[in-house]
Every structure is written in C-alpha cells, then in structure tokens.
PDB file of N, CA and C in Angstrom:
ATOM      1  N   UNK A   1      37.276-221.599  56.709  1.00  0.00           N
ATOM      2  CA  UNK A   1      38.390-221.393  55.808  1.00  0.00           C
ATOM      3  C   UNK A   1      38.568-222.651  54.971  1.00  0.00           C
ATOM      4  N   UNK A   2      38.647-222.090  53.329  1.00  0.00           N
ATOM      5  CA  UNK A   2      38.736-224.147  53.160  1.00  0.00           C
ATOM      6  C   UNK A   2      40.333-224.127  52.890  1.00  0.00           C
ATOM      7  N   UNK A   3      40.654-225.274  52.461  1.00  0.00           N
ATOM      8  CA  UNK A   3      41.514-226.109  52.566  1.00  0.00           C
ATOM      9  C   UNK A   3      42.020-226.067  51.461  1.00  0.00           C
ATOM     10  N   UNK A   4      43.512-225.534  50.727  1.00  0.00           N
ATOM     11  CA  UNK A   4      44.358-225.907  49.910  1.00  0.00           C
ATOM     12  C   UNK A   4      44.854-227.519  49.127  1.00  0.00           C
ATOM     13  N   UNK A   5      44.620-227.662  48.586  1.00  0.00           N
ATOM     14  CA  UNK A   5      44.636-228.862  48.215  1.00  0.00           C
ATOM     15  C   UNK A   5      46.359-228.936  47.891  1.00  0.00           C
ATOM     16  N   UNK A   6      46.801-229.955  48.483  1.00  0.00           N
ATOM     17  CA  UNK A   6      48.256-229.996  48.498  1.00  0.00           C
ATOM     18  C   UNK A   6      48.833-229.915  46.878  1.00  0.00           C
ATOM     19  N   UNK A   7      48.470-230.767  46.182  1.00  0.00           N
ATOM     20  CA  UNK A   7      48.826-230.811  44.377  1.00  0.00           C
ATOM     21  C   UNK A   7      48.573-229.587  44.346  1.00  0.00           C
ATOM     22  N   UNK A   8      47.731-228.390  44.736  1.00  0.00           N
ATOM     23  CA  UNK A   8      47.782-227.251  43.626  1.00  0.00           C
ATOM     24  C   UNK A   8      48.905-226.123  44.226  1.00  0.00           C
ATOM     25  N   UNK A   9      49.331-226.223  45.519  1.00  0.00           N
ATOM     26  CA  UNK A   9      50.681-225.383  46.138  1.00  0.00           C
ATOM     27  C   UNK A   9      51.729-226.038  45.625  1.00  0.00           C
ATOM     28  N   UNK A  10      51.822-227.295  45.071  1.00  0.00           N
ATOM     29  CA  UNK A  10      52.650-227.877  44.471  1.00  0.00           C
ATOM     30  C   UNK A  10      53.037-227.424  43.197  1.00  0.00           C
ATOM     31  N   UNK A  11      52.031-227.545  42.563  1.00  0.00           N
ATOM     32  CA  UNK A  11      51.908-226.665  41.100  1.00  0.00           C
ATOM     33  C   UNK A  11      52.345-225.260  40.953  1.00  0.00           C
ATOM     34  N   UNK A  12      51.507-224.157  41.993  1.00  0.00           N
ATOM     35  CA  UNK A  12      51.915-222.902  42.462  1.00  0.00           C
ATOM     36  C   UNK A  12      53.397-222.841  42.024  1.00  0.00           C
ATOM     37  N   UNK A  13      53.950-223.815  43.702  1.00  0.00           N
ATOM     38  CA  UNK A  13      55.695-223.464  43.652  1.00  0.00           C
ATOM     39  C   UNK A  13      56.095-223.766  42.457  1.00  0.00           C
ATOM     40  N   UNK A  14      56.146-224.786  41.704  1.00  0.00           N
ATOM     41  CA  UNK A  14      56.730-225.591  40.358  1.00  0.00           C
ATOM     42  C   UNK A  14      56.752-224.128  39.264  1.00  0.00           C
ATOM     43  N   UNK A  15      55.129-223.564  39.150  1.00  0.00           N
ATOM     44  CA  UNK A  15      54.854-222.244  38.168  1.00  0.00           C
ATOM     45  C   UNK A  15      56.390-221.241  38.946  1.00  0.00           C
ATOM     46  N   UNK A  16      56.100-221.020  39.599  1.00  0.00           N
ATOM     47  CA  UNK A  16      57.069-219.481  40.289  1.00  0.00           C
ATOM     48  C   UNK A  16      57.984-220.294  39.843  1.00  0.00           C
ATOM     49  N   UNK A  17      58.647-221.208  40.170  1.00  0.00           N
ATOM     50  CA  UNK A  17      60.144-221.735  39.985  1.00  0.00           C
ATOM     51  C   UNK A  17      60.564-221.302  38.283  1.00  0.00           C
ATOM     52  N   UNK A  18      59.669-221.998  37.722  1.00  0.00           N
ATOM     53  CA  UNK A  18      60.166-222.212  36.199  1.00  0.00           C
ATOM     54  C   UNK A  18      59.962-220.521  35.905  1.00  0.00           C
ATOM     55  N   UNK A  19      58.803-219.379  36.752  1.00  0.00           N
ATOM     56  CA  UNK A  19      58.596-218.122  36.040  1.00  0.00           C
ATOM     57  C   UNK A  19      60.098-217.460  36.371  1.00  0.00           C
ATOM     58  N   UNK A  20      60.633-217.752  38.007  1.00  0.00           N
ATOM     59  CA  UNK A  20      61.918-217.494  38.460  1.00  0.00           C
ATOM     60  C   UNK A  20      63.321-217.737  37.218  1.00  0.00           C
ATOM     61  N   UNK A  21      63.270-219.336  37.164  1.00  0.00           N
ATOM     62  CA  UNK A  21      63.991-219.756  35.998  1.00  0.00           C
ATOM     63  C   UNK A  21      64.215-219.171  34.939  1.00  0.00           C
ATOM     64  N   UNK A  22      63.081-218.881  33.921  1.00  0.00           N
ATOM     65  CA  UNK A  22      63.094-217.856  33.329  1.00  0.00           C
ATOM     66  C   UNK A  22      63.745-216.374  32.683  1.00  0.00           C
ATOM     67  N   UNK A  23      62.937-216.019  34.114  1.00  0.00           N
ATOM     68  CA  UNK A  23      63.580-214.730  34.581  1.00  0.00           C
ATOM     69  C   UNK A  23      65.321-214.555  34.595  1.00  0.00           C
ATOM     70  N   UNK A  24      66.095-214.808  35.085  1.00  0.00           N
ATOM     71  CA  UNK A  24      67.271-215.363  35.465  1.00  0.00           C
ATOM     72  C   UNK A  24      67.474-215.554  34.119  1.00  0.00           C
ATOM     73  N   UNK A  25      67.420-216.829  33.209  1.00  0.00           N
ATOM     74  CA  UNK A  25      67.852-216.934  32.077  1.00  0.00           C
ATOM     75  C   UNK A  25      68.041-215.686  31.249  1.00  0.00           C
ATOM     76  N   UNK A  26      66.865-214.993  31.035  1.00  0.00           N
ATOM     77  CA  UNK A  26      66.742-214.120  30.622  1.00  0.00           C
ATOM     78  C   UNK A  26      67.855-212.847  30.879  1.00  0.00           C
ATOM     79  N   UNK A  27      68.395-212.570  32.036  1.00  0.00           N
ATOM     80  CA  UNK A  27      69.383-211.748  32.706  1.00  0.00           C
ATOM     81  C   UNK A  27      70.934-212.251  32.530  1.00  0.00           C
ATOM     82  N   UNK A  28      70.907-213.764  32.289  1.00  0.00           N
ATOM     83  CA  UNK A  28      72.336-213.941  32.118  1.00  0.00           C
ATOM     84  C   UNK A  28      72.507-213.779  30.710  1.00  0.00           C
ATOM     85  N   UNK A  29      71.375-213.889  29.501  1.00  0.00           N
ATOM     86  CA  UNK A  29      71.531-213.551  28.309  1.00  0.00           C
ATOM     87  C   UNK A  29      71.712-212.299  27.796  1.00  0.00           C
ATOM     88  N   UNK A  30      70.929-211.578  28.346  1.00  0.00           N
ATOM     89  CA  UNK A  30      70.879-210.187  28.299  1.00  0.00           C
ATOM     90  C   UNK A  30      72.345-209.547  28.604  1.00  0.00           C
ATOM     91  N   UNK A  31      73.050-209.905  29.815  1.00  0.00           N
ATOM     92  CA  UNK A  31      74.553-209.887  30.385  1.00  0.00           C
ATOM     93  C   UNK A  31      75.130-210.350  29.160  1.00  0.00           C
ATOM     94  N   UNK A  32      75.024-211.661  29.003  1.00  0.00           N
ATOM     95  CA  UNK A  32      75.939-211.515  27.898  1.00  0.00           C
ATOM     96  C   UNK A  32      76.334-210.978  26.601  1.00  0.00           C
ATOM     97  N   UNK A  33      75.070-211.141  26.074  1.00  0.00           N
ATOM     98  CA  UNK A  33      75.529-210.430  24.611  1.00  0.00           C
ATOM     99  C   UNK A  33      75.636-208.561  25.673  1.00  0.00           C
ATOM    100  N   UNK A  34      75.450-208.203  26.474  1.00  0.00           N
ATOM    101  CA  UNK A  34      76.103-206.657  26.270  1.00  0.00           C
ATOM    102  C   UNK A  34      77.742-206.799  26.489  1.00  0.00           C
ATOM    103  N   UNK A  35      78.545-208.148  26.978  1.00  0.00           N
ATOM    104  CA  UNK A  35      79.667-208.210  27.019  1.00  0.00           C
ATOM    105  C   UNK A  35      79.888-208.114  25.559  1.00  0.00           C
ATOM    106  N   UNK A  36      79.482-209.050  24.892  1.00  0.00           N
ATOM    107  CA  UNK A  36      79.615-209.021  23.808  1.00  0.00           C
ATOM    108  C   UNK A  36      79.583-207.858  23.066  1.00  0.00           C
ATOM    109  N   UNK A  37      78.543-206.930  23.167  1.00  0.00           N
ATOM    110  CA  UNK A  37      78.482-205.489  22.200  1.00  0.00           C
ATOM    111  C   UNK A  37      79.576-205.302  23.153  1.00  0.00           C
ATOM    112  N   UNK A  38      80.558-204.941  24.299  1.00  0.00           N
ATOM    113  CA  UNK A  38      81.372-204.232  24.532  1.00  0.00           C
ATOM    114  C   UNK A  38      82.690-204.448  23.650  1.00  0.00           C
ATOM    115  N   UNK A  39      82.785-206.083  23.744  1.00  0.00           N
ATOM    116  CA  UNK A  39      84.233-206.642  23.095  1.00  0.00           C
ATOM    117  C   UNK A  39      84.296-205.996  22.313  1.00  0.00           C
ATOM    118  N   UNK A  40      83.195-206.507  21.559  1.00  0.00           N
ATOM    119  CA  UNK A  40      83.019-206.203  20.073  1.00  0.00           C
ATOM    120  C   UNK A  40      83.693-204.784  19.430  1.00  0.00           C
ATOM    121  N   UNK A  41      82.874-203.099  20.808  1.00  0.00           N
ATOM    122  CA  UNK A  41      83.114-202.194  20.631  1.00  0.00           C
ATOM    123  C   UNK A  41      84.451-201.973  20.978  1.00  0.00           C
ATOM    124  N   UNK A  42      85.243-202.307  21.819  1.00  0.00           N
ATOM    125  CA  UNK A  42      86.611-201.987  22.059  1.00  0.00           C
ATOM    126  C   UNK A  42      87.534-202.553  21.167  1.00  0.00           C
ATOM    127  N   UNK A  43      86.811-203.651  20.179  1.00  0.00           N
ATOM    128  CA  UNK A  43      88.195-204.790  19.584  1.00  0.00           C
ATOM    129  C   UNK A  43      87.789-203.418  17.459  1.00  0.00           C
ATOM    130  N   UNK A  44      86.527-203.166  17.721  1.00  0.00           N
ATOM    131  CA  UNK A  44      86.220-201.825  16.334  1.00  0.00           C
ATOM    132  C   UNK A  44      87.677-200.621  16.643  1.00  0.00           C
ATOM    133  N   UNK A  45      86.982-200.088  17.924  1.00  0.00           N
ATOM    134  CA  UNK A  45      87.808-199.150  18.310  1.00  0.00           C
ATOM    135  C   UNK A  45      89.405-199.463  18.200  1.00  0.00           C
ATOM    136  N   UNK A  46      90.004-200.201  18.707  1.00  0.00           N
ATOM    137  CA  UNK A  46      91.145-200.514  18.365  1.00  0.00           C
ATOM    138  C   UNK A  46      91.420-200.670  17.012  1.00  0.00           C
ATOM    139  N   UNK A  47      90.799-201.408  16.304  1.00  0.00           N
ATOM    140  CA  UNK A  47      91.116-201.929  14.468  1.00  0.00           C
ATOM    141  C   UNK A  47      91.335-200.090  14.304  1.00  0.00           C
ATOM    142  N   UNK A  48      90.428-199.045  14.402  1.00  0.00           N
ATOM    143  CA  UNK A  48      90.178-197.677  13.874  1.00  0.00           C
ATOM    144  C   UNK A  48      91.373-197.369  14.020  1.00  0.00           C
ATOM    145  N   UNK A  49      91.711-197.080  15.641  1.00  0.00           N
ATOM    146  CA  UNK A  49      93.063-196.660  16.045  1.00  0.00           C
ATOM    147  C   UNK A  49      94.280-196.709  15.495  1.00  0.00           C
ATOM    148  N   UNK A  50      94.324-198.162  14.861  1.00  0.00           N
ATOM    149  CA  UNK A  50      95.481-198.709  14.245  1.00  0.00           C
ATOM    150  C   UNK A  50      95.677-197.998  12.895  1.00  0.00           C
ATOM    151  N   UNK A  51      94.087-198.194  12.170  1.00  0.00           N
ATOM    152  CA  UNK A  51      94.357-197.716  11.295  1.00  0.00           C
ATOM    153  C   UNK A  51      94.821-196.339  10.869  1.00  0.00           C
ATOM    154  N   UNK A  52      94.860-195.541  11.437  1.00  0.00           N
ATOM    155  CA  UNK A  52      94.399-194.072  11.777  1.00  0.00           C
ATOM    156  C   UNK A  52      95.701-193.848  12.148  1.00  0.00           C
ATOM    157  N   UNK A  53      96.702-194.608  12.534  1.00  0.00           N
ATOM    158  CA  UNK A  53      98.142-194.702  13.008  1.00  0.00           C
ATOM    159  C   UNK A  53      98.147-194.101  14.321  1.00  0.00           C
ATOM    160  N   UNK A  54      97.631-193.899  15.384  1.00  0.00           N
ATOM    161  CA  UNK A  54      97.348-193.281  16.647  1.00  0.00           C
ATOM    162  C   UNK A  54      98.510-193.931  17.321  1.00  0.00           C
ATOM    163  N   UNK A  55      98.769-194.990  17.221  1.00  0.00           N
ATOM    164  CA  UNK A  55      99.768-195.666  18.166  1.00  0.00           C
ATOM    165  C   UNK A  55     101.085-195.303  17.793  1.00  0.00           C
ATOM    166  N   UNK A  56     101.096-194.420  16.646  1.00  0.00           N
ATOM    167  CA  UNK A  56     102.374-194.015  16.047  1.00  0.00           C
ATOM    168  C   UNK A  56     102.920-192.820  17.055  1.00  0.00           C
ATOM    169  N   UNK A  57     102.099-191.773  17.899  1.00  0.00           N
ATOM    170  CA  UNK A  57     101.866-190.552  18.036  1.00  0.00           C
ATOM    171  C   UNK A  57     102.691-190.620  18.952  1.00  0.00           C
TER     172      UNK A  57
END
C-alpha cells in the first residue's frame, strides 16, 4: 500500500474546505436576495393596495 504524502491530504482538506466555503456562500446569497424579492413583493403589493383604496373597504 503506498503512502500518502502528508502535504497532499493537507491540500485535499484545504480544496474541500474552500469547495465547502463556497458552497455555503453561495446559499446565504441565494437566501438573501429571495428575502429580498419577497420584501420587495409585499412592500409592490401594498403600494397597489393603497392605491386601489382597499384599505378604505
């Protein structure tokens, strides 16, 4: 069986970490801007409402 050379499991973990890192980044961005399209959609919806006099009813 040969032998792993310690520097390259080193490297290995370091790659997964930063592909992990990544990843993750990617998911809290994604999270956010859909908060964002929500605000966004509830703060439209309301402006409509208003206009539309609904809150009058």
């Amino acid at each position: 069986m040969a032998m792993i050379p310690q520097q390259a499991t080193e490297d290995d973990a370091g790659a997964l970490r930063e592909q992990r890192r990544r990843i993750v980044l990617r998911h809290v961005r994604s999270r956010a801007a859909s908060r964002l399209a929500r605000r966004s959609a509830v703060i439209r919806t309301a402006v409509l409402l208003r206009s539309i006099g609904y809150h009058e009813r």
